[in-house]
N, C-alpha and C. Protein backbone atom coordinates (compact mmCIF):
# COMPACT_ATOMS: atom_id res chain seq x y z
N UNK A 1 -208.55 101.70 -202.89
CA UNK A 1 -207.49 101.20 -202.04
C UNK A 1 -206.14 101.78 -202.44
N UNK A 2 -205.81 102.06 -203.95
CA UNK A 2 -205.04 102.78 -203.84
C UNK A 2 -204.34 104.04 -203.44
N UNK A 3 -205.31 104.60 -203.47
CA UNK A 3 -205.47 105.95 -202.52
C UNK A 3 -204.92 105.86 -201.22
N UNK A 4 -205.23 105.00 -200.74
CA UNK A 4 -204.79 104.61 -199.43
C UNK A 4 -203.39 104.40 -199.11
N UNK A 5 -203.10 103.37 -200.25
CA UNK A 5 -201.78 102.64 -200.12
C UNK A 5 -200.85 103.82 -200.49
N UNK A 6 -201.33 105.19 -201.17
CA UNK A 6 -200.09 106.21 -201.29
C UNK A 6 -200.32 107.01 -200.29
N UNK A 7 -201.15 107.28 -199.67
CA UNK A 7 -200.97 108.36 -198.43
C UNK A 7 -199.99 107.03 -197.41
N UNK A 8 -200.22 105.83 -197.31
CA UNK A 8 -199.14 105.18 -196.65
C UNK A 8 -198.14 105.11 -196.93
N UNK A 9 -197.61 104.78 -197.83
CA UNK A 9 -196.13 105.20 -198.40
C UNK A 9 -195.74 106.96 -198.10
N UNK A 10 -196.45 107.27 -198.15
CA UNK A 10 -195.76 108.79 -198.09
C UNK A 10 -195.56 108.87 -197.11
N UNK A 11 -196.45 108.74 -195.89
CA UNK A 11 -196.63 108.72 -194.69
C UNK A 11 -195.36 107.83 -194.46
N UNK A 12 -194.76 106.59 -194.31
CA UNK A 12 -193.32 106.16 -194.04
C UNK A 12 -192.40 106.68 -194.63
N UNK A 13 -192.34 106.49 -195.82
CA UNK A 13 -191.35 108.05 -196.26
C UNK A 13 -190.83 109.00 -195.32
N UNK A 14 -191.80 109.71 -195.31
CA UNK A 14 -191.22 110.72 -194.88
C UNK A 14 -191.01 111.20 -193.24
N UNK A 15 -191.90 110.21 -192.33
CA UNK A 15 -191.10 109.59 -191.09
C UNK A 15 -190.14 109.15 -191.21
N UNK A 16 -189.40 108.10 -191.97
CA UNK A 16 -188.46 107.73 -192.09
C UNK A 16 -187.36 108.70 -192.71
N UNK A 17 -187.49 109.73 -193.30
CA UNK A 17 -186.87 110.83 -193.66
C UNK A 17 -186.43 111.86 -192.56
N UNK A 18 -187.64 111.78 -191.85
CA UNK A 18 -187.91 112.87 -190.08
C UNK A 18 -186.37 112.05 -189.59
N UNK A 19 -186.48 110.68 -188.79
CA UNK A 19 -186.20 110.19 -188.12
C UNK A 19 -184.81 109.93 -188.44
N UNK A 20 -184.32 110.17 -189.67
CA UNK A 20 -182.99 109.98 -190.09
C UNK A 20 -182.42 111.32 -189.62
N UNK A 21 -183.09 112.60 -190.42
CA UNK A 21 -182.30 113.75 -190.29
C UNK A 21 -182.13 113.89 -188.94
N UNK A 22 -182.75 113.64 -187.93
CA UNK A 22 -183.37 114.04 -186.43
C UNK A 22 -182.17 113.65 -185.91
N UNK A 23 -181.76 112.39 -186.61
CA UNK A 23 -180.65 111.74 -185.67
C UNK A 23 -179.13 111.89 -186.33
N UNK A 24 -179.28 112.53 -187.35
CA UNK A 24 -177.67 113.21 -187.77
C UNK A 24 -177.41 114.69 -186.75
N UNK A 25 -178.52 115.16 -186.83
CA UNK A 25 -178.42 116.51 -186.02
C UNK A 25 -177.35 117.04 -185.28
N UNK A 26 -176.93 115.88 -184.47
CA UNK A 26 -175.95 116.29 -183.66
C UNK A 26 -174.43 116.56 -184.40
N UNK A 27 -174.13 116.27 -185.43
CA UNK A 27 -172.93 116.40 -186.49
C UNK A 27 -173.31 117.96 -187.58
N UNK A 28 -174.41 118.65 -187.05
CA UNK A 28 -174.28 119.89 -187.69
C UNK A 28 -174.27 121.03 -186.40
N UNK A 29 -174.26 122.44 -186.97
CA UNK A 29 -174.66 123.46 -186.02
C UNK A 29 -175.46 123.47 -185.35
N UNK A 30 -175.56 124.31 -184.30
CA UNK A 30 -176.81 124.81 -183.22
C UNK A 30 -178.01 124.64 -183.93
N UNK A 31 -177.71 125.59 -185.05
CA UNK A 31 -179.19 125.86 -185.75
C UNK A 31 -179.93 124.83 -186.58
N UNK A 32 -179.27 123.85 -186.61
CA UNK A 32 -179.89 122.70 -187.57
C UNK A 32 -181.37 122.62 -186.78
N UNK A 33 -181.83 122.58 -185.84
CA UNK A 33 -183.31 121.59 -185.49
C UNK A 33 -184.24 123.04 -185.73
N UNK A 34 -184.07 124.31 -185.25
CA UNK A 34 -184.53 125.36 -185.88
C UNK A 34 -184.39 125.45 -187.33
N UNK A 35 -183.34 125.40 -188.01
CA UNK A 35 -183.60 125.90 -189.65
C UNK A 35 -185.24 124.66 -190.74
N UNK A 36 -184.15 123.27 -189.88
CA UNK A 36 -185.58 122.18 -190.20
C UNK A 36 -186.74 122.76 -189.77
N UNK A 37 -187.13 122.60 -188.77
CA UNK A 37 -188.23 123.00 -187.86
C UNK A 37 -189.28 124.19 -188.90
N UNK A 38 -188.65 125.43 -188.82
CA UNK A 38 -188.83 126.54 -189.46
C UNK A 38 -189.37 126.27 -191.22
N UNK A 39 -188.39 125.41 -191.57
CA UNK A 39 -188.64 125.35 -192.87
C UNK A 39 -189.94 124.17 -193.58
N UNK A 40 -189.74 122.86 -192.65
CA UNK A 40 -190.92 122.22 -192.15
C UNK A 40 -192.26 122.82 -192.24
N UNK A 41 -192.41 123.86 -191.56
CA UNK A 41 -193.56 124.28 -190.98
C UNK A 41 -194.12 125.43 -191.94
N UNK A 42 -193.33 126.61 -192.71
CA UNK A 42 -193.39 127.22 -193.88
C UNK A 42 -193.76 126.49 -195.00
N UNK A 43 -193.11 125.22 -195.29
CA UNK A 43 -193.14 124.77 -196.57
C UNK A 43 -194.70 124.06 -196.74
N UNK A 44 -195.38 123.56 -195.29
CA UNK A 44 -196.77 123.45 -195.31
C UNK A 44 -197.60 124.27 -195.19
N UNK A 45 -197.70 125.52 -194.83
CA UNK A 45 -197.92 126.54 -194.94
C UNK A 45 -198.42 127.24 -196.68
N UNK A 46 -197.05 127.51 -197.08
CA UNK A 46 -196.95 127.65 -198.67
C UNK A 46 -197.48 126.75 -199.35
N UNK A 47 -197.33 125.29 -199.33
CA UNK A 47 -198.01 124.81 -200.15
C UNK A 47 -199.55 124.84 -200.34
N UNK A 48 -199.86 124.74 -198.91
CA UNK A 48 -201.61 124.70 -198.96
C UNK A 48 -202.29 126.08 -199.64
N UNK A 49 -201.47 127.14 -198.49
CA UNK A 49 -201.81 128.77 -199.74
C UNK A 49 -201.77 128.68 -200.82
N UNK A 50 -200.80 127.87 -201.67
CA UNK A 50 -200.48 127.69 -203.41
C UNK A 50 -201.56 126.88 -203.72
N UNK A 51 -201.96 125.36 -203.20
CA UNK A 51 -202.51 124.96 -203.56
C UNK A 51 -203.90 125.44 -203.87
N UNK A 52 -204.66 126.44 -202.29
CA UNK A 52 -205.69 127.50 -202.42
C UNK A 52 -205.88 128.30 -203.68
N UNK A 53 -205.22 128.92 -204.09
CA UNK A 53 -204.83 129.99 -205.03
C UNK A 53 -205.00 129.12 -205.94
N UNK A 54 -203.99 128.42 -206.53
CA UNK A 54 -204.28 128.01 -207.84
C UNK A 54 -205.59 127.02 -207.95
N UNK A 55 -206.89 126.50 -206.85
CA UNK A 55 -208.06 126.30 -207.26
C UNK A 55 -209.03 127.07 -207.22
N UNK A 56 -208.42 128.33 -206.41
CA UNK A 56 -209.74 128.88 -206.11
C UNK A 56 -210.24 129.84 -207.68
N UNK A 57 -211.59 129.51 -207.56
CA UNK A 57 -212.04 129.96 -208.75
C UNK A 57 -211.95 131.17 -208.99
N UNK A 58 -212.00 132.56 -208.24
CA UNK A 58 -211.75 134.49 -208.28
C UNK A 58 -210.04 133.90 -209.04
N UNK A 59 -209.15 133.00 -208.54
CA UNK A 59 -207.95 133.45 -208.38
C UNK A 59 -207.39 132.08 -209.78
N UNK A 60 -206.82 131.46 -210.11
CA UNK A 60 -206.16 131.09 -210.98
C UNK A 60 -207.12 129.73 -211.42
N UNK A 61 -208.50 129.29 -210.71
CA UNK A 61 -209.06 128.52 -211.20
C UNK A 61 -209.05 127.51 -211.78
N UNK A 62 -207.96 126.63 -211.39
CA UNK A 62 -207.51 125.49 -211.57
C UNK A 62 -207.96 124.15 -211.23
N UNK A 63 -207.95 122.94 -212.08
CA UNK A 63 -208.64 121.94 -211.43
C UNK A 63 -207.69 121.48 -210.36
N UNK A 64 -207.93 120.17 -209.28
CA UNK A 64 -206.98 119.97 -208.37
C UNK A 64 -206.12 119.26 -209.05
N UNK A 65 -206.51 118.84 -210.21
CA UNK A 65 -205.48 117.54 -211.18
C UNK A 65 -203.94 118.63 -211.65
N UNK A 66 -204.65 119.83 -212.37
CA UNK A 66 -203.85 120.47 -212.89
C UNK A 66 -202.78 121.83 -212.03
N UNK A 67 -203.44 121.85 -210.82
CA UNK A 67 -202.90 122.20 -209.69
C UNK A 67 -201.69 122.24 -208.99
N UNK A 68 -201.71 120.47 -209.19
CA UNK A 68 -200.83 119.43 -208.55
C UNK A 68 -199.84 119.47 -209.85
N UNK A 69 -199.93 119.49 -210.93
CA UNK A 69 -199.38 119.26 -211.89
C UNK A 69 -198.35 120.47 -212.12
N UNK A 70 -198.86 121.63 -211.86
CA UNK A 70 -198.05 123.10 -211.45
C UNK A 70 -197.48 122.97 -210.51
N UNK A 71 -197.62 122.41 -209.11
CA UNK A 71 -196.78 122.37 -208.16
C UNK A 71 -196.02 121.68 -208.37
N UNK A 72 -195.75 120.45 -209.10
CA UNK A 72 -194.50 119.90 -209.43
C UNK A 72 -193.46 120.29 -210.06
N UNK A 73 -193.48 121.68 -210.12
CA UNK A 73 -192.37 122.22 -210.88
C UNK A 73 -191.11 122.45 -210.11
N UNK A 74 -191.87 122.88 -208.73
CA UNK A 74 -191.12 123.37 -207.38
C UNK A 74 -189.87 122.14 -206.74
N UNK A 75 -190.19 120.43 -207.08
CA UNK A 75 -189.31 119.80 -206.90
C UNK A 75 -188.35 119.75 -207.71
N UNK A 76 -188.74 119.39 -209.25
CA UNK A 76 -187.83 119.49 -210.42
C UNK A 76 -186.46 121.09 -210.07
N UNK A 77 -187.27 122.08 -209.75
CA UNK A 77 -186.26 123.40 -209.58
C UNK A 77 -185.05 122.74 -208.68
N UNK A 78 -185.87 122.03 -207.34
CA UNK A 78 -184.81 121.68 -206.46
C UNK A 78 -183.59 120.86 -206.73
N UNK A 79 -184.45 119.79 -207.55
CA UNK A 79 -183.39 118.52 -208.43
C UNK A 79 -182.38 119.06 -209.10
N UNK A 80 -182.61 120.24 -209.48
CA UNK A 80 -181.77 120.62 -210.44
C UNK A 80 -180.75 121.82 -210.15
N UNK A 81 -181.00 122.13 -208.92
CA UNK A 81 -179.97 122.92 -208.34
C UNK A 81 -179.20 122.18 -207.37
């Protein structure tokens, strides 16, 4: 059940994240719903390829525990810039 209860939380999260930026929009440039949009759609993209790569066994052979544990580096970078 826990399992559950975090794909739900994430899942409001980050609707509730959608639905905020969606509605500032109009207080930035043209390009705001494209640059989101664009970057949205890349950043799921990249992750799943990363995530691929670092399990697949030819390629960095990683468990999914320790995987996930490498991809967390990518937020910390952000935090910190």
């Amino acid at each position: 059940m826990s399992s559950h209860s975090g794909v739900i939380f994430a899942s409001l999260g980050s609707g509730l994240g959608e639905i905020t930026y969606l509605s500032l929009t109009p207080f930035f440039g043209r390009n705001a719903i494209s640059a989101w949009s664009s970057g949205t759609g890349g950043a799921g993209v990249i992750g799943a390829l990363s995530y691929a790569g670092l399990t697949e066994p030819k390629l960095a052979n990683l468990s999914p525990k320790a995987a996930l544990l490498v991809m967390l580096v990518v937020p910390v970078i952000f935090a910190s810039a």
